[in-house]
N, C-alpha and C. Protein backbone atom coordinates (compact mmCIF):
# COMPACT_ATOMS: atom_id res chain seq x y z
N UNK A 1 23.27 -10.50 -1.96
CA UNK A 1 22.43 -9.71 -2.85
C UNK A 1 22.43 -8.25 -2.41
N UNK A 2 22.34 -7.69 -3.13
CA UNK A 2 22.44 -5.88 -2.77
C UNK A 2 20.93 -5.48 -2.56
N UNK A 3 20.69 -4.61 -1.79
CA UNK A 3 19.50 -4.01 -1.06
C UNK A 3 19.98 -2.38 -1.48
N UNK A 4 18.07 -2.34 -1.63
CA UNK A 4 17.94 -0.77 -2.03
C UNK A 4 16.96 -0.44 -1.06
N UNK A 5 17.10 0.45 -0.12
CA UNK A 5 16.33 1.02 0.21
C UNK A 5 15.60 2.30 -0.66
N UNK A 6 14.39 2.36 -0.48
CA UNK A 6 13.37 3.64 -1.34
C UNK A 6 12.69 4.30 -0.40
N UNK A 7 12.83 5.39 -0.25
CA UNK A 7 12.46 6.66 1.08
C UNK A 7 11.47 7.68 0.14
N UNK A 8 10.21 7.95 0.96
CA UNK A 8 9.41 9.17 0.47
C UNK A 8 9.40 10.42 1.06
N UNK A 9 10.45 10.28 2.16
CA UNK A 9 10.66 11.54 2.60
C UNK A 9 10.08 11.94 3.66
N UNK A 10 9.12 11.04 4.23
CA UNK A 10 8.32 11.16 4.98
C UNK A 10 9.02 11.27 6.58
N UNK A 11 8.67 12.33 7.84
CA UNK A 11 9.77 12.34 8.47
C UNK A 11 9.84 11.40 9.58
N UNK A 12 8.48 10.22 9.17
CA UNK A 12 8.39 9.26 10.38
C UNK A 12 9.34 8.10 9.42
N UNK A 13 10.05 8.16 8.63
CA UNK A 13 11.08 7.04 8.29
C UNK A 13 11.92 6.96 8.75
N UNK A 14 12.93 8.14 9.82
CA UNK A 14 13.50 7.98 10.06
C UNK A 14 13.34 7.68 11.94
N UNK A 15 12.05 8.54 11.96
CA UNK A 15 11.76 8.46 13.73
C UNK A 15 11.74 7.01 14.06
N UNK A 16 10.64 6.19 13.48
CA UNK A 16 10.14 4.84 13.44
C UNK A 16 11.42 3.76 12.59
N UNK A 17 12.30 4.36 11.66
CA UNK A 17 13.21 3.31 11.39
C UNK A 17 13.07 2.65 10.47
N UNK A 18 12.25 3.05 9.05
CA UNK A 18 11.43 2.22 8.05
C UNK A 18 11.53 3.20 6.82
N UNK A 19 11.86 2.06 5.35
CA UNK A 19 11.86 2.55 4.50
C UNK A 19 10.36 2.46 3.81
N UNK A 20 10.32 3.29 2.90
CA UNK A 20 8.78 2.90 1.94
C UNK A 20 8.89 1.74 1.30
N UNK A 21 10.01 1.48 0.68
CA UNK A 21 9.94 0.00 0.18
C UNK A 21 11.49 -0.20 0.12
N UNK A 22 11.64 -1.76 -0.21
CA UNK A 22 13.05 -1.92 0.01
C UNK A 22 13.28 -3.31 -1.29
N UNK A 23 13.99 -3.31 -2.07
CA UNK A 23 14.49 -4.08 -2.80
C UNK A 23 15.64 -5.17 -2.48
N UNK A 24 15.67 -6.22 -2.60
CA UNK A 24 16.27 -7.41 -2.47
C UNK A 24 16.56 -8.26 -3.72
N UNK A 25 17.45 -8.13 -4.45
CA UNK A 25 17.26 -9.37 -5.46
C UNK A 25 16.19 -8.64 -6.66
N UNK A 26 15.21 -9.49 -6.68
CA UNK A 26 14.32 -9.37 -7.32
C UNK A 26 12.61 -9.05 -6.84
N UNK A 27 13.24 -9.20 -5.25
CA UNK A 27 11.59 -9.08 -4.46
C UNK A 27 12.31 -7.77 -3.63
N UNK A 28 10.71 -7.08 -4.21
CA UNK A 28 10.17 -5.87 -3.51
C UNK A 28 8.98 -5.64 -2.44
N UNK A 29 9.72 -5.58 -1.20
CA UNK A 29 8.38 -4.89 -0.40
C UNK A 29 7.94 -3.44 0.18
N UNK A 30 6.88 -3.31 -0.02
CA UNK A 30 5.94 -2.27 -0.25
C UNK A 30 5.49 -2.37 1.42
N UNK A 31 6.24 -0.80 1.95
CA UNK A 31 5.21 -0.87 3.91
C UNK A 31 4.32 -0.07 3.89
N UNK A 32 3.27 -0.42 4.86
CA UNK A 32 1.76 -0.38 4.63
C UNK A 32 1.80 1.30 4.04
N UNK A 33 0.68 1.53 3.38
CA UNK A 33 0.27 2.79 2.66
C UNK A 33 -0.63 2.94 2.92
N UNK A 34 -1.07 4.51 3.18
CA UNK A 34 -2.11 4.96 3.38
C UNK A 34 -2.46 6.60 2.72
N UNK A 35 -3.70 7.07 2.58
CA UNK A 35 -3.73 7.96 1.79
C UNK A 35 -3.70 9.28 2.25
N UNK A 36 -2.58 9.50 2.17
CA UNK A 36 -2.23 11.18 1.87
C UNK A 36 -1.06 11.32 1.99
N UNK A 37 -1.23 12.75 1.41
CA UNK A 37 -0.07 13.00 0.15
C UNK A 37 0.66 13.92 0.86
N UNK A 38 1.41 14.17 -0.22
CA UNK A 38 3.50 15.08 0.54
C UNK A 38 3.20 15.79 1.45
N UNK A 39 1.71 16.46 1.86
CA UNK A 39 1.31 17.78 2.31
C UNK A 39 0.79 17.31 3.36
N UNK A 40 0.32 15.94 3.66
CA UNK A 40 0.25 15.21 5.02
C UNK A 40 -1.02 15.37 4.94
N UNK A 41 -2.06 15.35 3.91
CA UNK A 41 -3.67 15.57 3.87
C UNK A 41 -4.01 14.41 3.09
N UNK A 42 -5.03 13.37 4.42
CA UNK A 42 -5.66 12.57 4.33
C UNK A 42 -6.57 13.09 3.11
N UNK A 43 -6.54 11.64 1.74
CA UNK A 43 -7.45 11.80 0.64
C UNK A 43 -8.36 10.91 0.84
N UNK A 44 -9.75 11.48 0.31
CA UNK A 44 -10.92 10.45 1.01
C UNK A 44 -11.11 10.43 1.62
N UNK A 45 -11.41 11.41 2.63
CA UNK A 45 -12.04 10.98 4.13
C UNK A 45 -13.25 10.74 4.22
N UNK A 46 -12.85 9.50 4.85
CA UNK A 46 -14.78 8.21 5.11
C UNK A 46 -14.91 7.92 3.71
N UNK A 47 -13.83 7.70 2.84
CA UNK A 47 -14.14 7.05 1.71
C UNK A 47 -13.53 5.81 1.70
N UNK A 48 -13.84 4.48 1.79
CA UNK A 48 -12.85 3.03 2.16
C UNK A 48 -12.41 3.18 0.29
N UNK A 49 -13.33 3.45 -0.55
CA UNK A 49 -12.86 3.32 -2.00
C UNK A 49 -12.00 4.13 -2.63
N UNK A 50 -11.94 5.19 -2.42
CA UNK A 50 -11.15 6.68 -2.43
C UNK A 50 -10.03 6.15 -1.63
N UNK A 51 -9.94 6.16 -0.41
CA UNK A 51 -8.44 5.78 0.16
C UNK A 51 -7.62 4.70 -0.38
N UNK A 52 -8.88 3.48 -0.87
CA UNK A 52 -7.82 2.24 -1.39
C UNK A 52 -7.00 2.58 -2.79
N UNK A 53 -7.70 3.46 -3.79
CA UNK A 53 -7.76 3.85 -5.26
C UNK A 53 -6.18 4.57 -4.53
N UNK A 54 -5.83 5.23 -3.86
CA UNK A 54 -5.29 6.39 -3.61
C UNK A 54 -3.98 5.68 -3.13
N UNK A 55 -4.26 4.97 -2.10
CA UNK A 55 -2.81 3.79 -1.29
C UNK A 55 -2.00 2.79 -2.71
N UNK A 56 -2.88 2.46 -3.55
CA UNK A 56 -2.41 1.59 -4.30
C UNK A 56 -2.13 2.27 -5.64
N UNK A 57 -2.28 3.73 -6.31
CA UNK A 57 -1.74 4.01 -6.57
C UNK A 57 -0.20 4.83 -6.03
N UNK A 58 0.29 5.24 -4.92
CA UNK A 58 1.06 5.26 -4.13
C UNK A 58 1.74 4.05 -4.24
N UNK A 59 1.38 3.22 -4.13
CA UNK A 59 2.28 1.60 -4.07
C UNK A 59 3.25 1.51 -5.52
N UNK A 60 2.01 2.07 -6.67
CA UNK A 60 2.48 1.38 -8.20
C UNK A 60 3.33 2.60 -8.10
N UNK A 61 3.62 3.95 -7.79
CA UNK A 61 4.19 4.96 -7.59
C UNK A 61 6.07 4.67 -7.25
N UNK A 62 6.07 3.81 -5.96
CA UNK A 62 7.16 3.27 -5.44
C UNK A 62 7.28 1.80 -6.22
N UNK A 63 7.03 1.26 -7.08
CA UNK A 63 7.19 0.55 -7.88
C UNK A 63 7.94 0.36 -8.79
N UNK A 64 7.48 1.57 -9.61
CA UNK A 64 7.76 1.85 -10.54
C UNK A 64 9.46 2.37 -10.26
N UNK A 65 9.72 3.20 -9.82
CA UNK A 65 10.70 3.92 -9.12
C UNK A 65 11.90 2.56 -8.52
N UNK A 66 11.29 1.23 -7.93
CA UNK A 66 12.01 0.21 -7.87
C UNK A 66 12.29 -0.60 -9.10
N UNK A 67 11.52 -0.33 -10.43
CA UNK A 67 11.70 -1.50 -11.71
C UNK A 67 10.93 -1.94 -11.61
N UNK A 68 9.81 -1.85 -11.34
CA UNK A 68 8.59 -3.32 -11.31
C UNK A 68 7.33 -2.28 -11.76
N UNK A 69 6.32 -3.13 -11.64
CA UNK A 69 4.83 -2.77 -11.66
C UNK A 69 3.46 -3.38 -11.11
N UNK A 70 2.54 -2.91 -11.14
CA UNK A 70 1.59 -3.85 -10.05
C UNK A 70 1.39 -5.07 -10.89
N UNK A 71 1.56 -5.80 -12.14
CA UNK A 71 1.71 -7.00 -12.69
C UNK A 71 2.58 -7.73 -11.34
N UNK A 72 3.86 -7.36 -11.59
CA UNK A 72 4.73 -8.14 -10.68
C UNK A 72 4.30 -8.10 -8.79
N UNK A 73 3.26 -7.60 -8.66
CA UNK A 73 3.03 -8.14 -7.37
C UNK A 73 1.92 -9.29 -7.15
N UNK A 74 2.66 -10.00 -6.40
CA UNK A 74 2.46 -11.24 -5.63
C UNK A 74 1.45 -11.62 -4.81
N UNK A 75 1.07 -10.10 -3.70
CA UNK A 75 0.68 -10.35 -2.51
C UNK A 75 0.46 -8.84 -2.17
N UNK A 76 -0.66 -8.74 -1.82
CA UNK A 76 -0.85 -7.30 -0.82
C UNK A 76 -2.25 -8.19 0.64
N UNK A 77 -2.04 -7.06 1.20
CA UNK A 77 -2.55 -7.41 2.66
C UNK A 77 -3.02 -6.11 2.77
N UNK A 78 -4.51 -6.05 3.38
CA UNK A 78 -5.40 -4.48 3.39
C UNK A 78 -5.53 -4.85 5.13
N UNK A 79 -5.38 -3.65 5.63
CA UNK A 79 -5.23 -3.64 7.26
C UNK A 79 -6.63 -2.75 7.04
N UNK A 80 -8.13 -2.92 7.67
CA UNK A 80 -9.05 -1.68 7.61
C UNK A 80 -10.09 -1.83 9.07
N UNK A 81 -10.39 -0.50 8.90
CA UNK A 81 -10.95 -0.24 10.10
C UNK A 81 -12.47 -0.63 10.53
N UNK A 82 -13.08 -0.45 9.08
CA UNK A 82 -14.36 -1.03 9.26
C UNK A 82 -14.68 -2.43 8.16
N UNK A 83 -14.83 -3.40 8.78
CA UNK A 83 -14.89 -4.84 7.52
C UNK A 83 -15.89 -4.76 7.27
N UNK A 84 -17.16 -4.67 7.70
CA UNK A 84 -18.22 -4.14 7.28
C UNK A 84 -18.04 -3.61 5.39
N UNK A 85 -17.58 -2.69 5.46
CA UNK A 85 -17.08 -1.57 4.19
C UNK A 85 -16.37 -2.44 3.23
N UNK A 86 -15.81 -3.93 3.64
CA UNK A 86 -14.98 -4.71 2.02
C UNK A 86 -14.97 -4.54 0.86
N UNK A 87 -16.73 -4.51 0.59
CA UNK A 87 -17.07 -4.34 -0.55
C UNK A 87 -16.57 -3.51 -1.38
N UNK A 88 -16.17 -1.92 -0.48
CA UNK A 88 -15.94 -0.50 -1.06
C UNK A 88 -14.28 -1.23 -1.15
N UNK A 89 -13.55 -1.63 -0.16
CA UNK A 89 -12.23 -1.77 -0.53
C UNK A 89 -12.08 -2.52 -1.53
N UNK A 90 -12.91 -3.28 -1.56
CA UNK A 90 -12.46 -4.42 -2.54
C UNK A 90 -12.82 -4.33 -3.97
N UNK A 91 -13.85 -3.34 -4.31
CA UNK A 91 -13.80 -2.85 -5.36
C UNK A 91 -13.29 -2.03 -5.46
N UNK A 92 -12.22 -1.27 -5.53
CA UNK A 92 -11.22 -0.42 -5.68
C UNK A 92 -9.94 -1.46 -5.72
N UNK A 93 -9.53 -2.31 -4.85
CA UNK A 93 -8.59 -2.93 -4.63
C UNK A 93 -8.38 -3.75 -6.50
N UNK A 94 -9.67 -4.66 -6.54
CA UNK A 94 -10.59 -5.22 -8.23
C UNK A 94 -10.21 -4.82 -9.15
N UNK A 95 -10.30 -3.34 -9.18
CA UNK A 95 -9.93 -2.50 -10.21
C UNK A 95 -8.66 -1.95 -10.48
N UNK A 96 -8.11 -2.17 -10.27
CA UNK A 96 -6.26 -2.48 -10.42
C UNK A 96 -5.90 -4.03 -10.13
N UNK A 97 -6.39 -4.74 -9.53
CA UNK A 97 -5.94 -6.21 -9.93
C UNK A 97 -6.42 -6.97 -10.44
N UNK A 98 -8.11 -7.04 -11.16
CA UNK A 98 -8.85 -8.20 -11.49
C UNK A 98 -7.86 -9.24 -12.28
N UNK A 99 -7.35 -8.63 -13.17
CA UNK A 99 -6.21 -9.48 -14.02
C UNK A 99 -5.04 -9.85 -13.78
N UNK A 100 -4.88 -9.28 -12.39
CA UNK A 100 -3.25 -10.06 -12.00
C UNK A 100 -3.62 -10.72 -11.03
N UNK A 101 -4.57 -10.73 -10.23
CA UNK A 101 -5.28 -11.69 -9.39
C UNK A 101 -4.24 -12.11 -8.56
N UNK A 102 -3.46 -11.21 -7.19
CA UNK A 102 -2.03 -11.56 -6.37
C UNK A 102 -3.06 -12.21 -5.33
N UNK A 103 -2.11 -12.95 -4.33
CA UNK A 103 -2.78 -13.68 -2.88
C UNK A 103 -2.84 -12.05 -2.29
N UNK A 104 -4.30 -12.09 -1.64
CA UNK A 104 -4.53 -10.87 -0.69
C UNK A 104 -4.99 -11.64 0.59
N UNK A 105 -4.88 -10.52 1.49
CA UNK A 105 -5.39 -10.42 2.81
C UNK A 105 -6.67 -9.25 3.16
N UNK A 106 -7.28 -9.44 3.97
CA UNK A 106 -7.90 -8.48 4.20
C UNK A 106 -8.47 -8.38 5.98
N UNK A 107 -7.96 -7.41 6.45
CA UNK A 107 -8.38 -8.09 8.08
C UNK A 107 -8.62 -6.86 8.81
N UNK A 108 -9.48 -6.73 9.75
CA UNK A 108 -10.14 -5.60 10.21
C UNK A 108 -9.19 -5.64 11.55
N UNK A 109 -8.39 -4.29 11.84
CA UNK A 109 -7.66 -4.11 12.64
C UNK A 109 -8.68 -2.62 13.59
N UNK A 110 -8.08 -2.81 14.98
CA UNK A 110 -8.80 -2.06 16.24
C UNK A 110 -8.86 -0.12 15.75
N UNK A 111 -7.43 -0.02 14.88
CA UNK A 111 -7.40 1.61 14.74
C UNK A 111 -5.72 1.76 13.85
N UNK A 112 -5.81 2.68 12.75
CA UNK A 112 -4.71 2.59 12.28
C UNK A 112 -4.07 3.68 13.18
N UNK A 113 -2.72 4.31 12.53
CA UNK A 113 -2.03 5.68 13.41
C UNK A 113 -2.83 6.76 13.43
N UNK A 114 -3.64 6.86 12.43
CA UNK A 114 -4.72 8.20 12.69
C UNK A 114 -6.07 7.95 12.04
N UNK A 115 -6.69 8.45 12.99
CA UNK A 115 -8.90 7.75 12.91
C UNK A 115 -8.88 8.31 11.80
N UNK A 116 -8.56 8.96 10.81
CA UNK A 116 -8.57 8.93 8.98
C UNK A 116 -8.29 8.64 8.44
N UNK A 117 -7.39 7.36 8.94
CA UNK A 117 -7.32 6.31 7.81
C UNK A 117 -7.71 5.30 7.99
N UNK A 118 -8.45 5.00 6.94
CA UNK A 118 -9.44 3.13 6.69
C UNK A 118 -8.65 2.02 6.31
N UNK A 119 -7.79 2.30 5.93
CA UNK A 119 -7.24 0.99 5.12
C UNK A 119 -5.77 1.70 5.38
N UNK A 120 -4.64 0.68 5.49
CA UNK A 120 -3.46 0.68 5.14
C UNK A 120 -3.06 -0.59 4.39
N UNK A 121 -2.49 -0.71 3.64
CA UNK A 121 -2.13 -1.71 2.37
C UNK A 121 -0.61 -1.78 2.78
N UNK A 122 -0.12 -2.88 2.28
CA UNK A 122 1.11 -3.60 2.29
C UNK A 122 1.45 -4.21 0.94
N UNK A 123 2.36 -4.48 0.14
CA UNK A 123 2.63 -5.31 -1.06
C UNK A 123 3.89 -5.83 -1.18
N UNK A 124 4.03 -6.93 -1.82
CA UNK A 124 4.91 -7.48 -2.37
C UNK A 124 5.39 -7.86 -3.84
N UNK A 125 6.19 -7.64 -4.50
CA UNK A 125 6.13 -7.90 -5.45
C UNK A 125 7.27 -8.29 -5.78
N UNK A 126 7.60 -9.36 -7.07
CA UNK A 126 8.60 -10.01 -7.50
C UNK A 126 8.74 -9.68 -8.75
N UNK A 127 10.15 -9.26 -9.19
CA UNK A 127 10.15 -8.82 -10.64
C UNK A 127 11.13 -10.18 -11.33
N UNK A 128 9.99 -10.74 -12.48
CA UNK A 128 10.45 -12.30 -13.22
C UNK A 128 11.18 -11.33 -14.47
């Protein structure tokens, strides 16, 4: 099967060795996202709802760009800093999936790469 790699340009893709998402076949994965933009400025800060709204549009962003859409995902996994805060992720997370309803994760990790970001997201998606 032919593989696509999808790059945002970002200059830790090449330090660290990782594409933004990578195509296989028909399954697409999405590596973790977090919020901020080309200019390297964290959006939402101390917002768990603002950062998730922000990562997962980023996701449907590289999606789209692969052929798919957040319909066709499967599976996302929320990495966050305070679990306490779910509620805020998870209503944001709600509001882009109530109706596609994918298997999620949600798991409170020690510290992402930088204390401004709450959440990093992961996805998968399969285009039928």
């Amino acid at each position: 099967m032919e593989r696509t790699n999808y790059s945002s340009g970002a200059k830790w893709e090449d330090i660290v060795g990782y594409s933004r998402a990578v195509k296989i076949g028909n399954v697409i994965e999405v590596t973790g996202t977090v919020a901020i933009d080309e200019h390297g400025t964290v959006t939402g800060v101390n917002s768990p709802y603002i950062q998730t709204r922000y990562a997962i549009q980023k996701i449907e962003a590289i999606l789209q760009k692969a052929g798919a859409s957040l319909k066709d995902v499967i599976r996302t996994r929320m990495f966050v800093t305070d679990i306490t805060r779910w509620e805020e992720y998870g209503r944001a997370h709600g509001e882009f999936f109530k109706d596609i309803k994918p298997c999620t994760t949600m798991v409170e990790v020690k510290g992402l790469i930088s204390p401004e970001y709450l959440i990093e997201i992961e996805a998968t998606a399969i285009i039928s």
